[in-house]
Protein backbone atom coordinates (compact mmCIF):
# COMPACT_ATOMS: atom_id res chain seq x y z
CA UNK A 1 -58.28 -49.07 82.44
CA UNK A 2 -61.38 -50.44 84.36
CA UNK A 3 -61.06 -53.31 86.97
CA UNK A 4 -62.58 -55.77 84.47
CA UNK A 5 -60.36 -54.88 81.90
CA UNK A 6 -57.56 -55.18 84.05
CA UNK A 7 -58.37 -58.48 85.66
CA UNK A 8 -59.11 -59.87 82.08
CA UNK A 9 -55.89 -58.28 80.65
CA UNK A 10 -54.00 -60.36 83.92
CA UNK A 11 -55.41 -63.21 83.44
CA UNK A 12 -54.81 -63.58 79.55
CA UNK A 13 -50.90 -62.51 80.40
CA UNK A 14 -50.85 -65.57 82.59
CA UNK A 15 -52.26 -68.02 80.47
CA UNK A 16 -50.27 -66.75 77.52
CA UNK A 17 -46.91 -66.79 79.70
CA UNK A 18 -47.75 -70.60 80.59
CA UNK A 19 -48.62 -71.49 77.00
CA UNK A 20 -45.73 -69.35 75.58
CA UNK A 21 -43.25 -71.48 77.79
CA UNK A 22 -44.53 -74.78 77.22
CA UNK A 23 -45.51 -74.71 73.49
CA UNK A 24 -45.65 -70.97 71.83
CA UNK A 25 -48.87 -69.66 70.51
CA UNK A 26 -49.60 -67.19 73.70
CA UNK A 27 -50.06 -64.30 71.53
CA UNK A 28 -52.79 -65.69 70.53
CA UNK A 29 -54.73 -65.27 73.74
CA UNK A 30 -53.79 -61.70 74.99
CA UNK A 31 -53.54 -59.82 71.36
CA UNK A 32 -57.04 -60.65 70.48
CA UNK A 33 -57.76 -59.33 74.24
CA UNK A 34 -56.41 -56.37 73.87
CA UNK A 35 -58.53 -55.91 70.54
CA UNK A 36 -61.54 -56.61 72.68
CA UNK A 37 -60.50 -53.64 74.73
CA UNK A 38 -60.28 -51.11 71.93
CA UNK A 39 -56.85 -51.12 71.36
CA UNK A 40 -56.14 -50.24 67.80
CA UNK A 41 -54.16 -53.18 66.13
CA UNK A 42 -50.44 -51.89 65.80
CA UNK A 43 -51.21 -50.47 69.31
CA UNK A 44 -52.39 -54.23 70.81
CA UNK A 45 -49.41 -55.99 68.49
CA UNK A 46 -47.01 -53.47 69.91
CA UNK A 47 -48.30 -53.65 73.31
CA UNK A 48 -48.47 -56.95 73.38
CA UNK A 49 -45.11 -57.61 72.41
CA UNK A 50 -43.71 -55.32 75.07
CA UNK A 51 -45.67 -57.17 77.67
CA UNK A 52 -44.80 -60.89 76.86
CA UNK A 53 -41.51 -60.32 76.77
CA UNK A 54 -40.89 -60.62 80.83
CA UNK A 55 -43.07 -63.96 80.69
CA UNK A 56 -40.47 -65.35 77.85
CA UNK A 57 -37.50 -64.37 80.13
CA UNK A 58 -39.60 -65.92 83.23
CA UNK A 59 -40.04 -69.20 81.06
CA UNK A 60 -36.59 -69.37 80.30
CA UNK A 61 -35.50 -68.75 84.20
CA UNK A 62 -37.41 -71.70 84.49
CA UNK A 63 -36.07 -73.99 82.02
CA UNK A 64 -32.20 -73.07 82.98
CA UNK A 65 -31.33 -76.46 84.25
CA UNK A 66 -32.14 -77.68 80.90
CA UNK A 67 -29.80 -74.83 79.23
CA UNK A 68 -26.95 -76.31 80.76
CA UNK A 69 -23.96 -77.34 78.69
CA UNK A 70 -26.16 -75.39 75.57
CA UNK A 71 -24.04 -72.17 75.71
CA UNK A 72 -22.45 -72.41 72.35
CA UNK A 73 -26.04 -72.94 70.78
CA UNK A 74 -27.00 -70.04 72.81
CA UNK A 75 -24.35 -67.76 70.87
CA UNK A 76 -24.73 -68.68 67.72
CA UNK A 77 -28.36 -69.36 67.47
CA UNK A 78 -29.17 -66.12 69.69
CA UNK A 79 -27.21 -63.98 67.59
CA UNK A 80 -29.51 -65.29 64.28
CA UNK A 81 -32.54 -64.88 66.68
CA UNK A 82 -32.12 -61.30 67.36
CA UNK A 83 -31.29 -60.08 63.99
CA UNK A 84 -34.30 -61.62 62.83
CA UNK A 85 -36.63 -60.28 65.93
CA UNK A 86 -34.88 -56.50 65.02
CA UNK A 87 -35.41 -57.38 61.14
CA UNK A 88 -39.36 -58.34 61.85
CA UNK A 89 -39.88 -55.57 64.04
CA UNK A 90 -38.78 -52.89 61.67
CA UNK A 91 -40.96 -55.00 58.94
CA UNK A 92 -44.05 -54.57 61.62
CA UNK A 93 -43.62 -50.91 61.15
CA UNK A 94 -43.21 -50.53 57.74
CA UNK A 95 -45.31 -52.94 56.37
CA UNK A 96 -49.46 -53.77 56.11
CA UNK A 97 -50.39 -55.76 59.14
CA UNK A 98 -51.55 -58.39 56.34
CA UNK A 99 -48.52 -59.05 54.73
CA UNK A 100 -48.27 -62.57 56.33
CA UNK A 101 -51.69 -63.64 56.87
CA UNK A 102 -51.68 -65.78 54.30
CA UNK A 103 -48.49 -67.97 54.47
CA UNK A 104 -48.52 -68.31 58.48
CA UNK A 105 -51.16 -70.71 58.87
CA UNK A 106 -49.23 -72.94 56.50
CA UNK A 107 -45.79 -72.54 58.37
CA UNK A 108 -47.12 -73.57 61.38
CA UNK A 109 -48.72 -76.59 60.04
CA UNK A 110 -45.29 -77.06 58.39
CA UNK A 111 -44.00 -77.13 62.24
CA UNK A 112 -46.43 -79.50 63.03
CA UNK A 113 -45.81 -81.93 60.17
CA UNK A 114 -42.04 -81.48 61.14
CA UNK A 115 -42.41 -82.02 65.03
CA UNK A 116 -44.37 -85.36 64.02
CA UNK A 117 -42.00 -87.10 62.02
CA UNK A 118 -38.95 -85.72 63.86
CA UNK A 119 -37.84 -88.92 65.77
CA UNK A 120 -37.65 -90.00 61.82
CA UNK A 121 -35.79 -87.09 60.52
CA UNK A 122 -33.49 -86.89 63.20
CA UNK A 123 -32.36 -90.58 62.32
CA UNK A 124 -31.68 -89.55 58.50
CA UNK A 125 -29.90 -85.80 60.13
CA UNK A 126 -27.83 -88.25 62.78
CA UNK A 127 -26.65 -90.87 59.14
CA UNK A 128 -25.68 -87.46 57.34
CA UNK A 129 -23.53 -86.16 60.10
CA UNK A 130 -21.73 -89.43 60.56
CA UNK A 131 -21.42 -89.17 56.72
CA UNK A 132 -19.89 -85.62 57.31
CA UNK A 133 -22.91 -83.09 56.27
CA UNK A 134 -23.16 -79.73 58.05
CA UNK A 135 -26.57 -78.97 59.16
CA UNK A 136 -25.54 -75.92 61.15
CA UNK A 137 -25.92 -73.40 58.40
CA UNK A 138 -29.58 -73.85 57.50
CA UNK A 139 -30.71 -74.18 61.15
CA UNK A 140 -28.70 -70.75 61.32
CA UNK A 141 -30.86 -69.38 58.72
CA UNK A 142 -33.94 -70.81 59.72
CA UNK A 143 -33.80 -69.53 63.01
CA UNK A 144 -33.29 -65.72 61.39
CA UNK A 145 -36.59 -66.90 59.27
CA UNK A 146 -38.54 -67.67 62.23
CA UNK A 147 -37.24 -64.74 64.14
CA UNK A 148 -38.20 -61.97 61.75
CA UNK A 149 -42.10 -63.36 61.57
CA UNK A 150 -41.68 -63.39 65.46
CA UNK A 151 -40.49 -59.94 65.38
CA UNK A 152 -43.32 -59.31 63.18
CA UNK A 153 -46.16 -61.05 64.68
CA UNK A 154 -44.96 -64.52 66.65
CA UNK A 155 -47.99 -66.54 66.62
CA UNK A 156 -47.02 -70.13 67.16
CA UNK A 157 -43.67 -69.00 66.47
CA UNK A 158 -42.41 -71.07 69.70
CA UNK A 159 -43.80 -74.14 67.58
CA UNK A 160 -41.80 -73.36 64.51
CA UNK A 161 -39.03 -72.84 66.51
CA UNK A 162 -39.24 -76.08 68.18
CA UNK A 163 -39.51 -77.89 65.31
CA UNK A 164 -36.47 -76.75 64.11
CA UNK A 165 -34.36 -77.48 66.77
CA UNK A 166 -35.74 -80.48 67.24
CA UNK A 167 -34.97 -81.73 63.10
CA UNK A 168 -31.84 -80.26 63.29
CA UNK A 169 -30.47 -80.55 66.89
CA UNK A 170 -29.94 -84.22 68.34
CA UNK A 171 -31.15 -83.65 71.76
CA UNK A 172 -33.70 -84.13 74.45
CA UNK A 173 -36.79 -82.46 73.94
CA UNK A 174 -36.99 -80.72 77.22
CA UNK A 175 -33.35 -79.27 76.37
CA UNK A 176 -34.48 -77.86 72.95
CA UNK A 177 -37.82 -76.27 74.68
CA UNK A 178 -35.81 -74.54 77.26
CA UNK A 179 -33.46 -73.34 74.22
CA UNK A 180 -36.28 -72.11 72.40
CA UNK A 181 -37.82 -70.08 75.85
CA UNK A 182 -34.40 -68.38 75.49
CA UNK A 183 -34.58 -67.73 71.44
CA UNK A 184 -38.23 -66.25 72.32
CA UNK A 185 -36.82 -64.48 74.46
CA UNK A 186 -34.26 -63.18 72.34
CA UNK A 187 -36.49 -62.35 69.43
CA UNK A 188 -39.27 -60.19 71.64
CA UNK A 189 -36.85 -58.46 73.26
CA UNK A 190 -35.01 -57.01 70.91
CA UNK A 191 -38.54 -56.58 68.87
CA UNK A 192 -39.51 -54.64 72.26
CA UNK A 193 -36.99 -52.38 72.70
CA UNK A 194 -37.49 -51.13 69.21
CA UNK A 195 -41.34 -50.74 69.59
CA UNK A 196 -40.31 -48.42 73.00
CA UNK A 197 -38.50 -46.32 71.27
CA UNK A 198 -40.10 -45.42 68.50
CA UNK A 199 -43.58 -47.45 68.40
CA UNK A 200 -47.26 -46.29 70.65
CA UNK A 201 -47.02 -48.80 73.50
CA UNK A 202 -49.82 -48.76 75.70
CA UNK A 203 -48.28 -48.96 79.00
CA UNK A 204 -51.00 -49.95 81.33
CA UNK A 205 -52.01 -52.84 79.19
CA UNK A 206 -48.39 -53.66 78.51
CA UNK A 207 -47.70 -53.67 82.17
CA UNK A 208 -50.68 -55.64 83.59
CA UNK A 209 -50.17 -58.51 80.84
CA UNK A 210 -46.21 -58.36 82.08
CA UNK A 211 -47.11 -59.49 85.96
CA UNK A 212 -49.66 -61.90 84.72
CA UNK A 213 -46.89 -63.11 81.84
CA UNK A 214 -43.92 -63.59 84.47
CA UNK A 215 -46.30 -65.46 86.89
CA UNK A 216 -47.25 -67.81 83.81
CA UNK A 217 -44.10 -68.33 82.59
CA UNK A 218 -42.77 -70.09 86.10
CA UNK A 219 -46.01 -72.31 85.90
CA UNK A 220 -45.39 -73.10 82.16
CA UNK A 221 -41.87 -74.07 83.14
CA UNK A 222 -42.99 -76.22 86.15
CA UNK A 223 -45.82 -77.93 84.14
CA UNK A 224 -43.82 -78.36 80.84
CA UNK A 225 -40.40 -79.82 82.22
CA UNK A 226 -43.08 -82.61 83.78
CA UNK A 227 -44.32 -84.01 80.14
CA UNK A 228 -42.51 -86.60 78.51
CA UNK A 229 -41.28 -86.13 75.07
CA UNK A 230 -44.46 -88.22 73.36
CA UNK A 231 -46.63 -85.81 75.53
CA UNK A 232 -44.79 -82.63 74.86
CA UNK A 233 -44.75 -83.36 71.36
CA UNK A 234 -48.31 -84.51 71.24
CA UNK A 235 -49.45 -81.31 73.05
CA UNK A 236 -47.08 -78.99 70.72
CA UNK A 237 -49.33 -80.86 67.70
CA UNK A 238 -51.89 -80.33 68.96
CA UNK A 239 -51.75 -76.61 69.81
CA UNK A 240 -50.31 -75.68 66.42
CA UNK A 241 -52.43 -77.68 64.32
CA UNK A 242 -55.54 -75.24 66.61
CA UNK A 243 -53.71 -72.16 65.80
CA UNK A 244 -53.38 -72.99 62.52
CA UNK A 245 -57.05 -73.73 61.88
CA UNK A 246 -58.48 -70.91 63.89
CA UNK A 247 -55.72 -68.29 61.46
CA UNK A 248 -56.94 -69.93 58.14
CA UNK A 249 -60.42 -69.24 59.39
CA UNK A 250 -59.90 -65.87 60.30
């Protein structure tokens, strides 16, 4: 690895650590880096991957005052998370890196559409539990969704996430982001520890975008916790609505 590649490789870790806590989408910087650098592309996804996953747990270090009183969700919603992240993973390995091309840009727009009519939705959710409905089993299986296509690739998977939690979950904002940081987490970790054992992972890459990731993901965490709700949502909007775009044009 030359210095330039390095310093590039570090500096993409740390802007995808602060986007990864604050929105999602991170990936989206340091896996077309590591393309740039010659890395084939089950090598880069891999590697990338491996790398991002200290950032995540760095982001949701940084979010942990917000994770108070969320342990149940935690459980329950962490247990779907990493089946789905070890599901994906395995799917990343078997599968043609295309298999999802086509349907991602349209899930994250989904997220998008979701996240900007959820003060809305969560009024009608908030009616139907007072009436007596259960919500907890599709968020349950949602969150497995979302965590296999983050297991398998991940971009803008923090803004699917989010919008889940945030249709399904009566809660702050801030609260649900620092829950998702932890889901992330969750999802790449396990998705990470598979790709070590049995996956190419190149190491120096995978290493440099870690530091750069970790630093990131305590800026993220400062910067994020600072937006209001109207802001936080605006910005997750916007950044998924991007991603989106920039997928569907290839």
């Amino acid at each position: 690895m030359t210095p330039v590649e390095g310093v590039a490789i570090l500096g993409a870790g740390l802007a995808a650590g602060t986007v990864n806590t604050i929105v999602g989408s991170g990936s989206l910087i340091t896996f077309p880096t590591l393309l740039a650098f010659g890395y084939a592309p089950v090598m880069a996804n891999v590697s990338n991957t491996v790398g991002l996953v200290p950032g995540s747990i760095s982001g949701a270090v940084g979010y942990r005052r917000e994770l108070v009183g969320q342990r149940d969700r935690v459980l329950s919603l962490g247990a779907a998370a990493l089946l789905g992240g070890l599901t994906g993973g395995i799917l990343l390995l078997a599968l043609p890196a295309s298999a999802f091309e086509r349907i991602v840009p349209f899930l994250i727009l989904l997220a998008c559409l979701l996240i900007a009519i959820q003060p809305r939705l969560s009024r009608a959710l908030v009616r139907r539990r007072q009436e007596g409905a259960n919500h907890f089993w599709p968020l349950l299986a949602t969150v497995y969704l979302t965590g296999i296509y983050g297991g398998y690739f991940g971009a803008a998977q923090g803004v699917i996430l989010i919008a889940l939690l945030s249709v399904f979950l009566s809660d702050d904002l801030q609260r649900l982001n620092g829950l998702k940081n932890v889901l992330t987490t969750l999802v790449n970790g396990v998705a990470a520890i598979l790709f070590i054992i049995v996956a190419p992972v190149a190491w120096q890459a995978a290493i440099v975008l870690a530091v750069g990731a970790i630093g990131g993901g305590q800026l993220g965490a400062l910067i994020g916790r600072r937006l209001s709700p109207l802001v936080l949502r605006s910005v997750i909007i916007v950044v998924g609505t991007f991603v989106a775009i920039r997928l569907l044009l290839g």
